[in-house]
N, C-alpha and C. Protein backbone atom coordinates (compact mmCIF):
# COMPACT_ATOMS: atom_id res chain seq x y z
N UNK A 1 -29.95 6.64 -23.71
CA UNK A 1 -30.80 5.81 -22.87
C UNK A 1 -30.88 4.43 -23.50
N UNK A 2 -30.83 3.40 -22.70
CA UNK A 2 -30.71 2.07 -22.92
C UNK A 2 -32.42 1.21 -23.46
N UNK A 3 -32.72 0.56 -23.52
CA UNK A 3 -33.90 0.11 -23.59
C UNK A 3 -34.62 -0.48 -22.37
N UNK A 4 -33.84 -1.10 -21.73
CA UNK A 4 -34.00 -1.53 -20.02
C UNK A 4 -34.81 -0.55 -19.68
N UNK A 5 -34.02 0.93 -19.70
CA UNK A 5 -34.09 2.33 -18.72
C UNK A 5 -35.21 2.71 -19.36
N UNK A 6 -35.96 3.04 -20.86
CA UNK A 6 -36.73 3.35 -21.37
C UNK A 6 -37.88 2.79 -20.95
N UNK A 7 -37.74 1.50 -20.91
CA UNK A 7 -38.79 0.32 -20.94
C UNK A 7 -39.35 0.71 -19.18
N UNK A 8 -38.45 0.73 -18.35
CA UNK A 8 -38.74 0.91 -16.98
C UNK A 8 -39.70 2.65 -16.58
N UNK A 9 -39.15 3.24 -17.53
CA UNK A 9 -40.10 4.92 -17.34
C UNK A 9 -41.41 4.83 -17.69
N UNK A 10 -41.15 4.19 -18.65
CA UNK A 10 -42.77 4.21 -18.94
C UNK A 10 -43.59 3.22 -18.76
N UNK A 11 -43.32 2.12 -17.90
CA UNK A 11 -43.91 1.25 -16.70
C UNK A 11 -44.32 2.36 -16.25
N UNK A 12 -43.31 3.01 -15.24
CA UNK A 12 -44.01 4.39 -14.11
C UNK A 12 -44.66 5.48 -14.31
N UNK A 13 -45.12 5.63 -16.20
CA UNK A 13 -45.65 6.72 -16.21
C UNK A 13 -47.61 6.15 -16.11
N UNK A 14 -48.03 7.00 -16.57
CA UNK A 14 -49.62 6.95 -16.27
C UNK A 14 -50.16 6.09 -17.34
N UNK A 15 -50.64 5.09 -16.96
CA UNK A 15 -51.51 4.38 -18.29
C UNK A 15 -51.79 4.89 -19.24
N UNK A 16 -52.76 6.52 -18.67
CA UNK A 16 -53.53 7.37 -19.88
C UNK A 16 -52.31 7.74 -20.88
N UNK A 17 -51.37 7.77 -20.03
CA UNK A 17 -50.24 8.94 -21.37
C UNK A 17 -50.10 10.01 -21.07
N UNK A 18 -50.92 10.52 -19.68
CA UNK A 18 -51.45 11.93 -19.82
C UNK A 18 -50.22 12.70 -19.21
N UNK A 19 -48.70 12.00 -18.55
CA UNK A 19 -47.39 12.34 -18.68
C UNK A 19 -46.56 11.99 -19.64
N UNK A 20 -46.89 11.78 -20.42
CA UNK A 20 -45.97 11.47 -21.38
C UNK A 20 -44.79 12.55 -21.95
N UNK A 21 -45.53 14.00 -21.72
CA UNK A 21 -44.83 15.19 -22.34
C UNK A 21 -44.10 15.69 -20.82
N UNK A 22 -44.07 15.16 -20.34
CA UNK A 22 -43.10 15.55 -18.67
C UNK A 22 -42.12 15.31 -19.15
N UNK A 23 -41.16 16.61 -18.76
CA UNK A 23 -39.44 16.29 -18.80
C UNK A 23 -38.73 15.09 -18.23
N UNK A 24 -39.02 14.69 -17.58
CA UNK A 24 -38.76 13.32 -16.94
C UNK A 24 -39.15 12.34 -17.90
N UNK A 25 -40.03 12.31 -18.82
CA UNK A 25 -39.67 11.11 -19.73
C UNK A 25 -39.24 11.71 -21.17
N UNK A 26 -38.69 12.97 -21.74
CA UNK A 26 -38.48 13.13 -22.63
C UNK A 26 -36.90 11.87 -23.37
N UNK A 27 -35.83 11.92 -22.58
CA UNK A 27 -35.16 11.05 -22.96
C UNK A 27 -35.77 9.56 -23.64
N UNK A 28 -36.82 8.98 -22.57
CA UNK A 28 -36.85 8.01 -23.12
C UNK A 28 -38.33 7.98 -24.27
N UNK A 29 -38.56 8.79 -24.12
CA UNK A 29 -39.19 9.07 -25.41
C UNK A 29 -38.59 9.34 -26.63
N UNK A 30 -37.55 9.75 -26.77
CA UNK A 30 -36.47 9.94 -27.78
C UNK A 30 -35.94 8.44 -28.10
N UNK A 31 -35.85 7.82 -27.77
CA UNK A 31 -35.69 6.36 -27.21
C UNK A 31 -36.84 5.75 -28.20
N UNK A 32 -37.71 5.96 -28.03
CA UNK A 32 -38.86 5.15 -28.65
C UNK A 32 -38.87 5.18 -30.59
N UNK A 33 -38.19 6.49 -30.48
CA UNK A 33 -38.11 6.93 -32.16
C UNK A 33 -36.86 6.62 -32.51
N UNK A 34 -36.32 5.78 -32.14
CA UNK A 34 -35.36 4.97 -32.54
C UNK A 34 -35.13 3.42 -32.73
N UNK A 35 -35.86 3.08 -31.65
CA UNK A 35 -35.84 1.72 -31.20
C UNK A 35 -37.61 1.36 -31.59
N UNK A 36 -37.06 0.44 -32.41
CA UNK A 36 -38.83 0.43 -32.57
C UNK A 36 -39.42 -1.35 -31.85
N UNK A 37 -38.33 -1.83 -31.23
CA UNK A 37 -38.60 -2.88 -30.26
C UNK A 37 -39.38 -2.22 -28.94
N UNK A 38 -38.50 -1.30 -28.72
CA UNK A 38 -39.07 -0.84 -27.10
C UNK A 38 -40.19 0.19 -27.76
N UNK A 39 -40.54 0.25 -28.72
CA UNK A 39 -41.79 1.39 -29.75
C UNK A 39 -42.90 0.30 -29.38
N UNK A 40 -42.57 -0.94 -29.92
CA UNK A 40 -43.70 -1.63 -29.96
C UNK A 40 -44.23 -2.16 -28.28
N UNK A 41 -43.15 -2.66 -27.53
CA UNK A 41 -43.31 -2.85 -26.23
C UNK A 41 -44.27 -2.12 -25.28
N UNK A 42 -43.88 -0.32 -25.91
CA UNK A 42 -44.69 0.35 -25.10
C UNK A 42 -45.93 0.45 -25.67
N UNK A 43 -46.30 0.86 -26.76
CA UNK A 43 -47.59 0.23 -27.98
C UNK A 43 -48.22 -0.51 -26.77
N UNK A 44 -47.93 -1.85 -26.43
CA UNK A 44 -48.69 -3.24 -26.17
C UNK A 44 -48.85 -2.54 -24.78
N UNK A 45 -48.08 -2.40 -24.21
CA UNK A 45 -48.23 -2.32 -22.64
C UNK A 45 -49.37 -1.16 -22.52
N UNK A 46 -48.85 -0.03 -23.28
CA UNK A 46 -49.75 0.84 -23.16
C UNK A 46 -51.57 0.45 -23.42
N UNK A 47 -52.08 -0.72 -24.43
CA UNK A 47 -52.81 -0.93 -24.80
C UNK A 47 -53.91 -1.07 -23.80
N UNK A 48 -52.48 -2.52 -23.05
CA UNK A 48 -53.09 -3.12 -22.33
C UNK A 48 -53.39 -2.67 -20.81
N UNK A 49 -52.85 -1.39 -20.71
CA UNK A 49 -53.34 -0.33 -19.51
C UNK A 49 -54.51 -0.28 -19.44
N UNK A 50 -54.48 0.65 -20.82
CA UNK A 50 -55.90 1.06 -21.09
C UNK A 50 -57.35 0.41 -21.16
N UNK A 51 -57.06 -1.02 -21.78
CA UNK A 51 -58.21 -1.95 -21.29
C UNK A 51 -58.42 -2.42 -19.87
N UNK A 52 -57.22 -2.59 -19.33
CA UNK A 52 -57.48 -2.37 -18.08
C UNK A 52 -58.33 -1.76 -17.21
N UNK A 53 -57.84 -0.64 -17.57
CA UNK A 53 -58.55 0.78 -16.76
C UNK A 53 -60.12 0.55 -17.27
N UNK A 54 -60.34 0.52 -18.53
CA UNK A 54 -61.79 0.84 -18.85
C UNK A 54 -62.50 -0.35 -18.30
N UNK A 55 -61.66 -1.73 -18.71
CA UNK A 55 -62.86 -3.05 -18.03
C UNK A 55 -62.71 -2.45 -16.78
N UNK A 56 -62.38 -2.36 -15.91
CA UNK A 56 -62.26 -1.87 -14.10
C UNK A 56 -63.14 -0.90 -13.93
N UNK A 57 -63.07 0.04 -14.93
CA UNK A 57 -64.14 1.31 -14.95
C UNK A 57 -65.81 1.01 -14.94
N UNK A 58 -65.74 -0.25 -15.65
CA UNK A 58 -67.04 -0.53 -16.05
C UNK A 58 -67.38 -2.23 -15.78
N UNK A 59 -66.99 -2.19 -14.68
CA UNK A 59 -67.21 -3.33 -13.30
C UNK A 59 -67.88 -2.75 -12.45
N UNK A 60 -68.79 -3.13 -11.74
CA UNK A 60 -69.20 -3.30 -10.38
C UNK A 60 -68.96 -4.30 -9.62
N UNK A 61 -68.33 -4.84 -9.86
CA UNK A 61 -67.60 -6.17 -9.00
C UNK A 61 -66.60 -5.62 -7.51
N UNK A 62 -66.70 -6.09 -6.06
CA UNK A 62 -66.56 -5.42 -5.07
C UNK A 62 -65.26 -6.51 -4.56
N UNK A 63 -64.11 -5.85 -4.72
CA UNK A 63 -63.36 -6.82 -3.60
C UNK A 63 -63.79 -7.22 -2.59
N UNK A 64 -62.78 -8.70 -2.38
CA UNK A 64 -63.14 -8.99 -1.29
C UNK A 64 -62.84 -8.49 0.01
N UNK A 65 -63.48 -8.42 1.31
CA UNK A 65 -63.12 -7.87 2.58
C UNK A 65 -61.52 -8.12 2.67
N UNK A 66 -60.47 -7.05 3.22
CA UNK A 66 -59.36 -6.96 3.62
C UNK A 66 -58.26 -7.78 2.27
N UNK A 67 -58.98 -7.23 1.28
CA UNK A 67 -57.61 -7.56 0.25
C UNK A 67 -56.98 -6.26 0.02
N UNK A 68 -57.30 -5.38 0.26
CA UNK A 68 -56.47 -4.34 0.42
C UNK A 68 -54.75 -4.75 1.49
N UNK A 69 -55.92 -5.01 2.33
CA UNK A 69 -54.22 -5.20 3.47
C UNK A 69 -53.16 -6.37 2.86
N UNK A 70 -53.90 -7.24 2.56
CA UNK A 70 -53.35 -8.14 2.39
C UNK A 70 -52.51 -8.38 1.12
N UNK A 71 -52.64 -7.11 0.20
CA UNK A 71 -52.03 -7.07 -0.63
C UNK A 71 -50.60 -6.00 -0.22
N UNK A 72 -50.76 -4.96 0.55
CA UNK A 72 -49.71 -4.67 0.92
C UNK A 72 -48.66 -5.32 2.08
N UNK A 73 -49.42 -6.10 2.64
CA UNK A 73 -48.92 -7.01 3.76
C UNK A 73 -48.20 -7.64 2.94
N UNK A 74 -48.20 -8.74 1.69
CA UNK A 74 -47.64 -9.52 0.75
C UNK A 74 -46.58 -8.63 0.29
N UNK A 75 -46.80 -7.72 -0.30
CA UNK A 75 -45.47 -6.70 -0.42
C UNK A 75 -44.44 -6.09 0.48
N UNK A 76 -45.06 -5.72 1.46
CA UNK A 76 -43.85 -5.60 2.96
C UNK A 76 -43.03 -6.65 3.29
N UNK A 77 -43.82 -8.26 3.24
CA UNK A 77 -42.98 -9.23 3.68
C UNK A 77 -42.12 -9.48 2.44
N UNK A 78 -42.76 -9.41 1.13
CA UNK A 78 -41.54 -9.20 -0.50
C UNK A 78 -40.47 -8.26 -0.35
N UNK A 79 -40.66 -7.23 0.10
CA UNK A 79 -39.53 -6.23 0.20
C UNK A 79 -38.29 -6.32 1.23
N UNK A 80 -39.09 -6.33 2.74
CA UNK A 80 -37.93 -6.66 3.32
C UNK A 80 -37.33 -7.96 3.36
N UNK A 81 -37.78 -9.02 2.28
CA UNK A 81 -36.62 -10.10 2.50
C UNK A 81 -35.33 -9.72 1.18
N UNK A 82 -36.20 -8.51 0.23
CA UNK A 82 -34.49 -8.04 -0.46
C UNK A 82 -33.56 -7.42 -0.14
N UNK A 83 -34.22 -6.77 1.39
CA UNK A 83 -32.96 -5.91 2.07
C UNK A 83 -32.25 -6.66 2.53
């Protein structure tokens, strides 16, 4: 496994970690104990999930009306101009 490919799995896995032991990322977990660039990459990213999640957790702050749509609306019109 490449570092690209590594780096990209564990974007898609769960902030918590709490897949981390799924067969689906064992390769690039093998990956990590080698490469200690993409070790540290996921380190940071992972960190910065996690503060994520907890400041968000411990907000009461209310989006605004219809940013929901409008955030997938922004992504529909992103996507189909790569097809």
């Amino acid at each position: 496994m490449n570092c690209h490919d590594a780096l990209l799995q564990f974007d898609a896995a769960r902030p918590d970690g709490s897949d981390w032991n799924d067969p689906e990322l064992h390769d690039a977990r093998q990956h990590l104990d080698t490469c200690p660039n993409c070790s540290l990459a996921v380190a940071q990213r992972h960190a910065w999930d996690l503060a994520l999640l907890n400041t968000t957790a411990n907000t009461s702050v209310t989006p605004p009306n219809g940013l929901a749509s409008r955030l997938l609306e922004a992504l529909d019109s992103h996507t189909s101009t790569e097809t």
